[in-house]
N, C-alpha and C. Protein backbone atom coordinates (compact mmCIF):
# COMPACT_ATOMS: atom_id res chain seq x y z
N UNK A 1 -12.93 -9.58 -35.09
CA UNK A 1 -11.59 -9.40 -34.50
C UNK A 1 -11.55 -8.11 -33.68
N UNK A 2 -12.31 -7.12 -34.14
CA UNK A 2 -12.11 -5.72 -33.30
C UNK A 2 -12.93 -5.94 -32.39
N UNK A 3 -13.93 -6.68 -32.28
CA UNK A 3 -15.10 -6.60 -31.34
C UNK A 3 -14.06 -7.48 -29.83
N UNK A 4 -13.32 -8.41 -30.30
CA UNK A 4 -12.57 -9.17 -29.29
C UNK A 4 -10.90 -8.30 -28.78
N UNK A 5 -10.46 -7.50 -29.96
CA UNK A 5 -9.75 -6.94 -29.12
C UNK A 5 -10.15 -5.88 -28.37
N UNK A 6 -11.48 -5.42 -28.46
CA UNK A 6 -11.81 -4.08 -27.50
C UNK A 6 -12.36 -4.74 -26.30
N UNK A 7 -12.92 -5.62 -26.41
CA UNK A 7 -12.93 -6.22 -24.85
C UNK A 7 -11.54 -6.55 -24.04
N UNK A 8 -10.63 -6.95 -24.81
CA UNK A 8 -9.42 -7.34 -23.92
C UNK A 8 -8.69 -6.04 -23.84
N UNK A 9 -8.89 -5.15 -24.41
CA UNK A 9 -8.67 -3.81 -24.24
C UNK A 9 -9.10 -3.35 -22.48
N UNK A 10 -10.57 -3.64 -22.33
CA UNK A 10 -11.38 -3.18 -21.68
C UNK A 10 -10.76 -4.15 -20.24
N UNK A 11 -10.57 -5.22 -20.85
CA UNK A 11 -10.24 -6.20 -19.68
C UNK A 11 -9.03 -5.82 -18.78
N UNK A 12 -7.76 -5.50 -19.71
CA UNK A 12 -6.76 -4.95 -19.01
C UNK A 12 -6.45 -3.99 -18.68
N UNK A 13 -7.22 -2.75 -18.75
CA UNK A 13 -7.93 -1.77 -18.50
C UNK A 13 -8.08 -2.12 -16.80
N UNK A 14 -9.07 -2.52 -16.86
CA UNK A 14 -9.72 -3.09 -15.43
C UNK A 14 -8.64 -3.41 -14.24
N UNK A 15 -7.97 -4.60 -15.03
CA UNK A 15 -6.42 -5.35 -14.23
C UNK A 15 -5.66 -3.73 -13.87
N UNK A 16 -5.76 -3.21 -14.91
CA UNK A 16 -4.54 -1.95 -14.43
C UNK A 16 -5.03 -1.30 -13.27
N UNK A 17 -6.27 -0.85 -13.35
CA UNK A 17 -6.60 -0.47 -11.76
C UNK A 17 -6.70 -0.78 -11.04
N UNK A 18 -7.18 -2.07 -10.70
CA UNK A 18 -7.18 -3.02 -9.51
C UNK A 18 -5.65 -2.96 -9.05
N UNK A 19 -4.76 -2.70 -9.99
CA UNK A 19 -3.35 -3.17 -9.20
C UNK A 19 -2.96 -1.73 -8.97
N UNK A 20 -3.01 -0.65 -9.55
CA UNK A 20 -3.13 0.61 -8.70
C UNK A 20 -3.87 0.94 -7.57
N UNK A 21 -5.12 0.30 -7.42
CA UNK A 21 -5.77 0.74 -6.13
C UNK A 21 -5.01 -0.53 -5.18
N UNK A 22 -4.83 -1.41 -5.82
CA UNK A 22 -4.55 -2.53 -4.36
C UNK A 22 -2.97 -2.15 -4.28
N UNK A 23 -2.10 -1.24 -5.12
CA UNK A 23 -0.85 -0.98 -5.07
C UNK A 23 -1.05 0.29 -3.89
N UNK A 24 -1.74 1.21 -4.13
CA UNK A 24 -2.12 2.14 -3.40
C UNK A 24 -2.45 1.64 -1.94
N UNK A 25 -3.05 0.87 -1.85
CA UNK A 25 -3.68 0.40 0.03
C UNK A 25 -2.31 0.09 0.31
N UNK A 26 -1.99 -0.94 -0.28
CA UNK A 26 -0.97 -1.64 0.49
C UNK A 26 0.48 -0.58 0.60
N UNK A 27 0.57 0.60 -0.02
CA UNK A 27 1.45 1.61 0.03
C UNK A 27 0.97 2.29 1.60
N UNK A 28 -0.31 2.80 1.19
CA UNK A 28 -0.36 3.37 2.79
C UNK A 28 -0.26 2.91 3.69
N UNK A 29 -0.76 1.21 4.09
CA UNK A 29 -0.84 0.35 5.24
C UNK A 29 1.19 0.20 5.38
N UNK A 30 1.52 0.19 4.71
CA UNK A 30 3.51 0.47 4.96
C UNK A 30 3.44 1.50 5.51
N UNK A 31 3.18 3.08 5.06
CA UNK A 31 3.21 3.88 5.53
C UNK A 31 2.41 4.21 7.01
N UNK A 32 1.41 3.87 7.12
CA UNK A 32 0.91 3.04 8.71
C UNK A 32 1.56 2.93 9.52
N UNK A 33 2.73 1.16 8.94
CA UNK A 33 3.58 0.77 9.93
C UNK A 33 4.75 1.77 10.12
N UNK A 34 4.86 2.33 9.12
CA UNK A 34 6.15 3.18 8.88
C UNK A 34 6.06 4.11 10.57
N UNK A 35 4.98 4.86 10.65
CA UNK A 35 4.86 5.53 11.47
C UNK A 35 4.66 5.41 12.70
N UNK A 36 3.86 4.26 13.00
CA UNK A 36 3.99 3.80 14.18
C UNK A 36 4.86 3.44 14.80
N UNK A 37 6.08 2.94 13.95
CA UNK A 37 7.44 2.36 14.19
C UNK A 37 8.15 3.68 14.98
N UNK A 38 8.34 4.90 14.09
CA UNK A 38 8.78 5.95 14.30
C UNK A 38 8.17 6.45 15.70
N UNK A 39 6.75 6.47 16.27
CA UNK A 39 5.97 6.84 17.37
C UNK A 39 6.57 5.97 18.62
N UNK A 40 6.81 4.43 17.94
CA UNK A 40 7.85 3.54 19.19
C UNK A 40 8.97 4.19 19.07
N UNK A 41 9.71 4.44 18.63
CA UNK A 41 11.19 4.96 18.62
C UNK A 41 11.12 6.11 19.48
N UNK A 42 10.51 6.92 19.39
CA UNK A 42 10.38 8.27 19.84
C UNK A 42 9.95 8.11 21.56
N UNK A 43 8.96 7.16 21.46
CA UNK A 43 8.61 6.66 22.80
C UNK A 43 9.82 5.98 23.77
N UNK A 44 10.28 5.03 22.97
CA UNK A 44 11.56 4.53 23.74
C UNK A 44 12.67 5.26 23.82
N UNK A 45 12.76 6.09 23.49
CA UNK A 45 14.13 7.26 23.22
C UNK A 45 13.53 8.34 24.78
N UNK A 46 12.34 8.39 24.87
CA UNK A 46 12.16 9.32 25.80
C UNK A 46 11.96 8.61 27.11
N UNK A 47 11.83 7.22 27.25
CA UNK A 47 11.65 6.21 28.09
C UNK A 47 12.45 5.45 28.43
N UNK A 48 13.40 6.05 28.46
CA UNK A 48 15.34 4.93 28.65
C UNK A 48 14.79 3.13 29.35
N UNK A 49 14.16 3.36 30.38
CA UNK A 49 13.76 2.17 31.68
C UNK A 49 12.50 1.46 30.32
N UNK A 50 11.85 2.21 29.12
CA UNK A 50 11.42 0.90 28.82
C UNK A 50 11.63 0.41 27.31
N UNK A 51 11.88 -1.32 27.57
CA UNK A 51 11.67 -2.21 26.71
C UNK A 51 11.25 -2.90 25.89
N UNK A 52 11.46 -3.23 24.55
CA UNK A 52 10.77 -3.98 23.91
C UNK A 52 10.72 -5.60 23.99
């Protein structure tokens, strides 16, 4: 019984990081768009004549 709960120990262990690191990418790739968004804004604010 201990030998099987220390593997599922070990197992969700594993799951927990995978969803912190894939929580992590997908945080920065927002933060990515976040900014680029902000770089258009800034662009079109100084560019009255252009459009999206």
């Amino acid at each position: 019984m201990n030998i099987i709960y220390k593997s599922l120990e070990k197992d969700y262990c594993v799951e927990f990081v995978t969803l912190t690191i894939l929580s992590i990418i997908t945080f920065k790739r927002i933060q990515k768009v976040e900014m680029k968004r902000e770089k258009l804004k800034k662009e079109i604010k100084d560019k009255p004549y252009y459009r999206v």
